[in-house]
N, C-alpha and C. Protein backbone atom coordinates (compact mmCIF):
# COMPACT_ATOMS: atom_id res chain seq x y z
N UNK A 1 22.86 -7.39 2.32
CA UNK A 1 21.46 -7.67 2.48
C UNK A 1 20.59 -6.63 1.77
N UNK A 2 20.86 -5.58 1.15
CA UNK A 2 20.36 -5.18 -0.19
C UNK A 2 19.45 -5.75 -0.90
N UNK A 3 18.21 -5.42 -0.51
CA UNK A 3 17.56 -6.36 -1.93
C UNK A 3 16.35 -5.09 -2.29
N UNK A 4 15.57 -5.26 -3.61
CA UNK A 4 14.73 -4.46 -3.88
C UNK A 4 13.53 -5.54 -4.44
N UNK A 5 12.74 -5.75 -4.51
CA UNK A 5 11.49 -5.82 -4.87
C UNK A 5 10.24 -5.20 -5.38
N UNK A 6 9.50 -5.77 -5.95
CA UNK A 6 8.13 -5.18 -6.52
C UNK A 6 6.73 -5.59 -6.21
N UNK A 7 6.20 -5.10 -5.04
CA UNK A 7 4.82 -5.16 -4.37
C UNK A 7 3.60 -4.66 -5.82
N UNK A 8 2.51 -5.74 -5.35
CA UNK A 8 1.74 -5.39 -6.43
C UNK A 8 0.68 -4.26 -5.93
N UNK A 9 0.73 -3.26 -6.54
CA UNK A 9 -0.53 -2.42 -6.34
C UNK A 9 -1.95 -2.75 -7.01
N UNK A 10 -1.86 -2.92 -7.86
CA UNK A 10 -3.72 -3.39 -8.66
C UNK A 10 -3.56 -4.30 -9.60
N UNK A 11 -4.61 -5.33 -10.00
CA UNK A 11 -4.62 -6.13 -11.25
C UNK A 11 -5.78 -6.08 -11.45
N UNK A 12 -6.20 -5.72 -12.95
CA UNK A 12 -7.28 -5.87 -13.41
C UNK A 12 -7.30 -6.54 -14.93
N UNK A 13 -8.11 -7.33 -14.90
CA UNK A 13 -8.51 -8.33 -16.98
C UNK A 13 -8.65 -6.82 -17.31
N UNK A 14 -8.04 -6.78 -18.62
CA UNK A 14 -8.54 -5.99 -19.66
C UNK A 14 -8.83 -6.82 -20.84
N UNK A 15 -10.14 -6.08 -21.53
CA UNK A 15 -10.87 -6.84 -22.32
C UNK A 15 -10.30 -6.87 -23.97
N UNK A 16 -8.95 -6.52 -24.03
CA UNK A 16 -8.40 -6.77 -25.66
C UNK A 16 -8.08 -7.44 -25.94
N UNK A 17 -7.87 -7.72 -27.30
CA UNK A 17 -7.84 -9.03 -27.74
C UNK A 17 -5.74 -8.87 -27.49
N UNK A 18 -5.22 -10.56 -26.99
CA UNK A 18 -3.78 -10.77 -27.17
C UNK A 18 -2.86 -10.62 -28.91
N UNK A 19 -1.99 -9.64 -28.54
CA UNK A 19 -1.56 -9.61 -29.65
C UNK A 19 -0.23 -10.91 -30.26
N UNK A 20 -0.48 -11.94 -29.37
CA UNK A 20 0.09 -13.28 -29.75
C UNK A 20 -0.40 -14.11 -29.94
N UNK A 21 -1.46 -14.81 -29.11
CA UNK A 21 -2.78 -15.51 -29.39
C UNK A 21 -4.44 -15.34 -30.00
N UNK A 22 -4.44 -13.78 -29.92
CA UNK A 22 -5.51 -13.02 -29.97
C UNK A 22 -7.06 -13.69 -29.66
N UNK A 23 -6.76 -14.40 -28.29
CA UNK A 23 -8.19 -14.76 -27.45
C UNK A 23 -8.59 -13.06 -26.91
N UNK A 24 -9.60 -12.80 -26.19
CA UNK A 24 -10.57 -11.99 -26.09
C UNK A 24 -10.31 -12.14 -24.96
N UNK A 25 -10.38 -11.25 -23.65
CA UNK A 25 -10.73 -11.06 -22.55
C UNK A 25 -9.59 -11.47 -21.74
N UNK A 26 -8.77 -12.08 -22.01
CA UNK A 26 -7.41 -13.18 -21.62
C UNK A 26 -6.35 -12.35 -20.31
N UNK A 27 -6.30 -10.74 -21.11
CA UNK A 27 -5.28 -10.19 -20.68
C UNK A 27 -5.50 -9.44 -19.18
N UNK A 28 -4.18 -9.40 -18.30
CA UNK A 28 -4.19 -9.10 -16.95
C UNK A 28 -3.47 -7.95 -17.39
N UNK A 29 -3.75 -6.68 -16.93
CA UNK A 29 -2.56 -5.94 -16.17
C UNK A 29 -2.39 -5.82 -14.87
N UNK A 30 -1.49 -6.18 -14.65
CA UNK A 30 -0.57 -5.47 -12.69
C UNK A 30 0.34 -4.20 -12.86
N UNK A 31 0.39 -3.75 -12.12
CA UNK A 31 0.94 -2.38 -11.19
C UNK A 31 1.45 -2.61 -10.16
N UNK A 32 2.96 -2.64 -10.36
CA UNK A 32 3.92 -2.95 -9.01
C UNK A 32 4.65 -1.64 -8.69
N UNK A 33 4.73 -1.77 -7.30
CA UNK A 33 5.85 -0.62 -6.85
C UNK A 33 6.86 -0.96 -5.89
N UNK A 34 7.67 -0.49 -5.93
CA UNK A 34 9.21 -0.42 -5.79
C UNK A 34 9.42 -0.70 -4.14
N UNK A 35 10.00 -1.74 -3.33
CA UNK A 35 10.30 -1.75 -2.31
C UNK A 35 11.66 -2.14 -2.16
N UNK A 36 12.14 -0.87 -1.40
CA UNK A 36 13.71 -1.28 -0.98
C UNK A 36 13.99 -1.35 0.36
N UNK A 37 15.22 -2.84 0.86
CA UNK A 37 15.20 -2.96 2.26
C UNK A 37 16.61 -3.44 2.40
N UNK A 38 17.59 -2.66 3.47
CA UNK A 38 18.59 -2.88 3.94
C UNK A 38 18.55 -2.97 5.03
N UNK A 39 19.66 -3.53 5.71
CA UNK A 39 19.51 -3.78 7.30
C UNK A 39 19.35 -2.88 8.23
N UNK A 40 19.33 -1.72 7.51
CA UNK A 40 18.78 -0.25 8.55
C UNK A 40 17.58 0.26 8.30
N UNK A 41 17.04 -0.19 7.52
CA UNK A 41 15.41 0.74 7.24
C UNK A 41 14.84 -0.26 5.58
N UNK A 42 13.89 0.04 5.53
CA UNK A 42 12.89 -0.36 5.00
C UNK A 42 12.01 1.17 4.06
N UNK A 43 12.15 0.91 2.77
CA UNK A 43 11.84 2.24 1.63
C UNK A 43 11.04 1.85 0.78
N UNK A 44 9.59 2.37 0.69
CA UNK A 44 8.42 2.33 -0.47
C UNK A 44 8.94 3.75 -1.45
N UNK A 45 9.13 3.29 -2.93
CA UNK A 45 10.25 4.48 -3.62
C UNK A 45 8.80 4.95 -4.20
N UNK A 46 8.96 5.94 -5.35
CA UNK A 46 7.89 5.98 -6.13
C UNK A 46 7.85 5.22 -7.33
N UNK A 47 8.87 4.21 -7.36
CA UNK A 47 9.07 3.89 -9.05
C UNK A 47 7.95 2.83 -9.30
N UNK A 48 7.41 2.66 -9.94
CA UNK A 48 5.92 2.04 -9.69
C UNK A 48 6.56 1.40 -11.57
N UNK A 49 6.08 0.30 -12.36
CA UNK A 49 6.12 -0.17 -13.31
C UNK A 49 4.85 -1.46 -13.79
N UNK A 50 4.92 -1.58 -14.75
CA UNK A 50 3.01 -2.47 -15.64
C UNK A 50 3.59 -3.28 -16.56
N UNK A 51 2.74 -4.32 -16.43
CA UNK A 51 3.15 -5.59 -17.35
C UNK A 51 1.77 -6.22 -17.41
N UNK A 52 1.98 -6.73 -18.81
CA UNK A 52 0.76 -7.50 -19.08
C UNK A 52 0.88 -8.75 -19.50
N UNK A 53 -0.17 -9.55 -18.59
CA UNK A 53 -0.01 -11.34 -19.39
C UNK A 53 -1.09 -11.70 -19.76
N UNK A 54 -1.06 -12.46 -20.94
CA UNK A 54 -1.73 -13.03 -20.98
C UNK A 54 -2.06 -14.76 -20.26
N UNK A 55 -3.41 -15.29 -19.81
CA UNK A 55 -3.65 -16.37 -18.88
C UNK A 55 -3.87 -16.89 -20.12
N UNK A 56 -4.17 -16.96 -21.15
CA UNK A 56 -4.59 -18.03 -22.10
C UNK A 56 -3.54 -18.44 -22.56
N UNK A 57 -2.72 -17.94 -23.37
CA UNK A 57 -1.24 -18.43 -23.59
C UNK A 57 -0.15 -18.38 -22.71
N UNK A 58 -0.06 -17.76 -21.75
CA UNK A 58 0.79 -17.67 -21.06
C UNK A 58 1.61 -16.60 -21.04
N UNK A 59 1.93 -15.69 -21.68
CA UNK A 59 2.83 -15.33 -22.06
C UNK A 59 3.29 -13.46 -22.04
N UNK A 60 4.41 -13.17 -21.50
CA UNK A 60 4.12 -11.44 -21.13
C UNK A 60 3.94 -10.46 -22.02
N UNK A 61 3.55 -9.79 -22.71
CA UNK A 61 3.40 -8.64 -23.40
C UNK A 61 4.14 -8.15 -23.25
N UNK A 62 4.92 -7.36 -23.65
CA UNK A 62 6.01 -6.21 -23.52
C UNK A 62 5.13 -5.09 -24.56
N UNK A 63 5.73 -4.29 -23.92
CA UNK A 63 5.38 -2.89 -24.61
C UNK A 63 5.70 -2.63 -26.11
N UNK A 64 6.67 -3.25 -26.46
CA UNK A 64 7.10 -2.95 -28.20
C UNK A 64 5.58 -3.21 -28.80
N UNK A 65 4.77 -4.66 -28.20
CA UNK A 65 3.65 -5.42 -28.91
C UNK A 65 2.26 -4.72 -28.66
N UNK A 66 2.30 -4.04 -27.69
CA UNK A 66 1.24 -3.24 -27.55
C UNK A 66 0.66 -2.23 -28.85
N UNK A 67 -0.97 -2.45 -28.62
CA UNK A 67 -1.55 -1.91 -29.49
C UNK A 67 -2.09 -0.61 -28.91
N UNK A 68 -2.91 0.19 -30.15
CA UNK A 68 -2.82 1.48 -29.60
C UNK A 68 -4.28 1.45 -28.72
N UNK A 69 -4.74 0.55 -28.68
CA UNK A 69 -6.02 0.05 -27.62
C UNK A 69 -5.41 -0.34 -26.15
N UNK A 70 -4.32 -0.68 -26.50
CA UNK A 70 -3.86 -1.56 -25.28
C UNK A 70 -3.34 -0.32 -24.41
N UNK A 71 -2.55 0.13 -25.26
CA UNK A 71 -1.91 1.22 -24.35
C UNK A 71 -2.79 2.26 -23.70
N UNK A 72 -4.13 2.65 -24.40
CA UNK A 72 -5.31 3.58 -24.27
C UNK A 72 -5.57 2.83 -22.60
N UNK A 73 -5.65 1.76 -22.59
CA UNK A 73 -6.68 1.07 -21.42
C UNK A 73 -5.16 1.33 -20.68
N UNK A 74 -3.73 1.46 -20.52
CA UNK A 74 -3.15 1.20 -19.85
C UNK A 74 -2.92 2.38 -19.23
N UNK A 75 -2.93 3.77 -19.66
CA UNK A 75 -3.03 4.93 -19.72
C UNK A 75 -3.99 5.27 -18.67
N UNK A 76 -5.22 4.72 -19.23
CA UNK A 76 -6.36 4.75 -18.02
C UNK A 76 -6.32 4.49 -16.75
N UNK A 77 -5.86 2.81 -16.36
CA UNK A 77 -5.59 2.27 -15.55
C UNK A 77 -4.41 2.83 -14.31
N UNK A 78 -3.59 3.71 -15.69
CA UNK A 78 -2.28 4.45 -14.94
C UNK A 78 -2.63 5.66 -14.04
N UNK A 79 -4.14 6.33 -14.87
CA UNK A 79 -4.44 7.80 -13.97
C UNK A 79 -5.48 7.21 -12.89
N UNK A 80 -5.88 6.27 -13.10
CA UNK A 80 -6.94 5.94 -11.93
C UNK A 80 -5.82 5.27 -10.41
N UNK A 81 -4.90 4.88 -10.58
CA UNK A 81 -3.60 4.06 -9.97
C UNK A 81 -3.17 4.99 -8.27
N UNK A 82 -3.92 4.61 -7.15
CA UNK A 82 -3.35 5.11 -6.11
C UNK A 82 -2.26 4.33 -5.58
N UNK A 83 -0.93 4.95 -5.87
CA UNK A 83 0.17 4.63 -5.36
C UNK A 83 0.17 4.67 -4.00
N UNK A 84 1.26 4.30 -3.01
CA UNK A 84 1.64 4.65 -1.65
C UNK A 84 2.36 5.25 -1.54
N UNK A 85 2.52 6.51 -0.62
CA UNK A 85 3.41 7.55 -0.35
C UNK A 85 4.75 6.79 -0.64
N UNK A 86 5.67 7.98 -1.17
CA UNK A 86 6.95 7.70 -0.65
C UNK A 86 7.19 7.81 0.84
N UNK A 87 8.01 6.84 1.64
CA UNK A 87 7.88 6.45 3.16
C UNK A 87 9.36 5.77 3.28
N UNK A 88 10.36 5.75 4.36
CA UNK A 88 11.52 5.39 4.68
C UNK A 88 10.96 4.99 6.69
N UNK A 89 11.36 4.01 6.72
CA UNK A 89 11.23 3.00 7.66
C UNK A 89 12.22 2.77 8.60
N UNK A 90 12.79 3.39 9.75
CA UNK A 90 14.13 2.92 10.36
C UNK A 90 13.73 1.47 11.32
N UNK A 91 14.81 0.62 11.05
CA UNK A 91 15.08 -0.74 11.86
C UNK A 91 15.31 -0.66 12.92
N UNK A 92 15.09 -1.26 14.20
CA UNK A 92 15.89 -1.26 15.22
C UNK A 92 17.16 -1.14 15.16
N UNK A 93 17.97 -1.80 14.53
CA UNK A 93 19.63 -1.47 14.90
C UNK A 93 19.58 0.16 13.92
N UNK A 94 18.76 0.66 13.40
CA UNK A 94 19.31 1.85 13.30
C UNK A 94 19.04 2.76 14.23
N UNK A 95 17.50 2.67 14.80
CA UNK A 95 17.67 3.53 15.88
C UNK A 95 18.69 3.42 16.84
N UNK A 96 19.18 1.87 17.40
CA UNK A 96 20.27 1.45 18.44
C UNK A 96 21.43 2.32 17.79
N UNK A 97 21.77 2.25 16.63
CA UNK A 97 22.87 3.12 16.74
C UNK A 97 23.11 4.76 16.68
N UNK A 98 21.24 5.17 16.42
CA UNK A 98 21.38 6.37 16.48
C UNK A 98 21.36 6.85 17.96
N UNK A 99 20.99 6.13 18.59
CA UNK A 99 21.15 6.06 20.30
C UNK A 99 22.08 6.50 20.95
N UNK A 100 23.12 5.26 20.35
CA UNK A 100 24.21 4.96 20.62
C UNK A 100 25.56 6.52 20.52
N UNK A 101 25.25 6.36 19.05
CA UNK A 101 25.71 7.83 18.76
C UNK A 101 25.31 9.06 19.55
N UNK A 102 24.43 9.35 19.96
CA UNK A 102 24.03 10.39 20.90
C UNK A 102 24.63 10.40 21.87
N UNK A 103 24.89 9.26 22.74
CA UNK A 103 25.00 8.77 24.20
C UNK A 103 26.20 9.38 24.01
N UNK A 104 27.05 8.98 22.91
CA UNK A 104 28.76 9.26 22.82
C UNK A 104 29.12 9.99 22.75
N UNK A 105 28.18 11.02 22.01
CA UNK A 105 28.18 12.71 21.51
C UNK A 105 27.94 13.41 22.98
N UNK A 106 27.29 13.02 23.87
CA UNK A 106 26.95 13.78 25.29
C UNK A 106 27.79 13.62 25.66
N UNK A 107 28.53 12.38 25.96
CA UNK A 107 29.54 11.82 27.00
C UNK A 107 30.73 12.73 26.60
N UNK A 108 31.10 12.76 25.24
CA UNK A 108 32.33 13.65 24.85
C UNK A 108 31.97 15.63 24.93
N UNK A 109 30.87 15.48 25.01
CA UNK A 109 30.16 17.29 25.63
C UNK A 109 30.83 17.20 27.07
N UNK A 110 30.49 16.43 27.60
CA UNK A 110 30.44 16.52 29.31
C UNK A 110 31.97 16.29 29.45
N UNK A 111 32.58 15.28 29.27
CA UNK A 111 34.12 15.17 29.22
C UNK A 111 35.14 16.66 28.92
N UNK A 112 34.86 17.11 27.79
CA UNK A 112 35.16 18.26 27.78
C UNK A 112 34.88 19.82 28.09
N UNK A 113 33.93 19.28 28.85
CA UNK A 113 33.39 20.84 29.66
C UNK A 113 34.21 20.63 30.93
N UNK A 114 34.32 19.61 31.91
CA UNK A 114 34.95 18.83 32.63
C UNK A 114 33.49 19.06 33.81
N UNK A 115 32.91 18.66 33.24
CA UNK A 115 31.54 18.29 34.39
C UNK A 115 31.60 16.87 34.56
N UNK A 116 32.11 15.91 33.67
CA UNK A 116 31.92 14.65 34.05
C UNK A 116 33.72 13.97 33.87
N UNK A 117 34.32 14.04 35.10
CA UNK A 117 35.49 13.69 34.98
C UNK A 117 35.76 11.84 35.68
């Protein structure tokens, strides 16, 4: 049950022209960050990553196609960018077993002191 995902942090139009269609105003960037979740806890990482589409053609930008305008506004967008802490999340069954583990760790204290025979 491993899975990771990418929560969006910000989208904003930027006003350059597409370097595939080259309409005006077209282009989105988003800012996603990194969520990881296993059956014991729940993890916001720092790895944060940007992609750009264009809505008029459809179609994603990759970074090879970026212009040196594009990247300027992306740069920008990147220092203005409030991420969310890095944060780790425990599940119920992890606390239950950190519980659990305790309970067993006392019980084998007391067993061998011989207070609890």
């Amino acid at each position: 049950m491993n899975s990771s995902r990418f929560f969006t942090l910000k989208e904003a139009r930027i006003g350059n022209n597409c370097p595939e269609c080259y309409s005006n105003d077209s282009l989105e960037l988003t800012f996603k960050q990194k969520l990881t979740e296993t059956r014991f806890y729940k993890a916001i990482t720092d790895e944060t990553i940007s992609e750009i589409r264009c809505l008029n053609c459809d179609v994603q930008i990759f970074p090879i196609r970026w212009t040196d305008e594009i990247e300027q506004v992306v740069n920008y967008h990147k220092r203005a960018l409030k991420t969310k802490s890095k944060s780790t999340k425990l599940k119920p069954i992890a606390w239950g077993l950190m519980a659990f583990g305790i309970i067993v760790l006392i019980a084998i204290i007391l067993f061998a002191t011989g207070v609890f025979l």
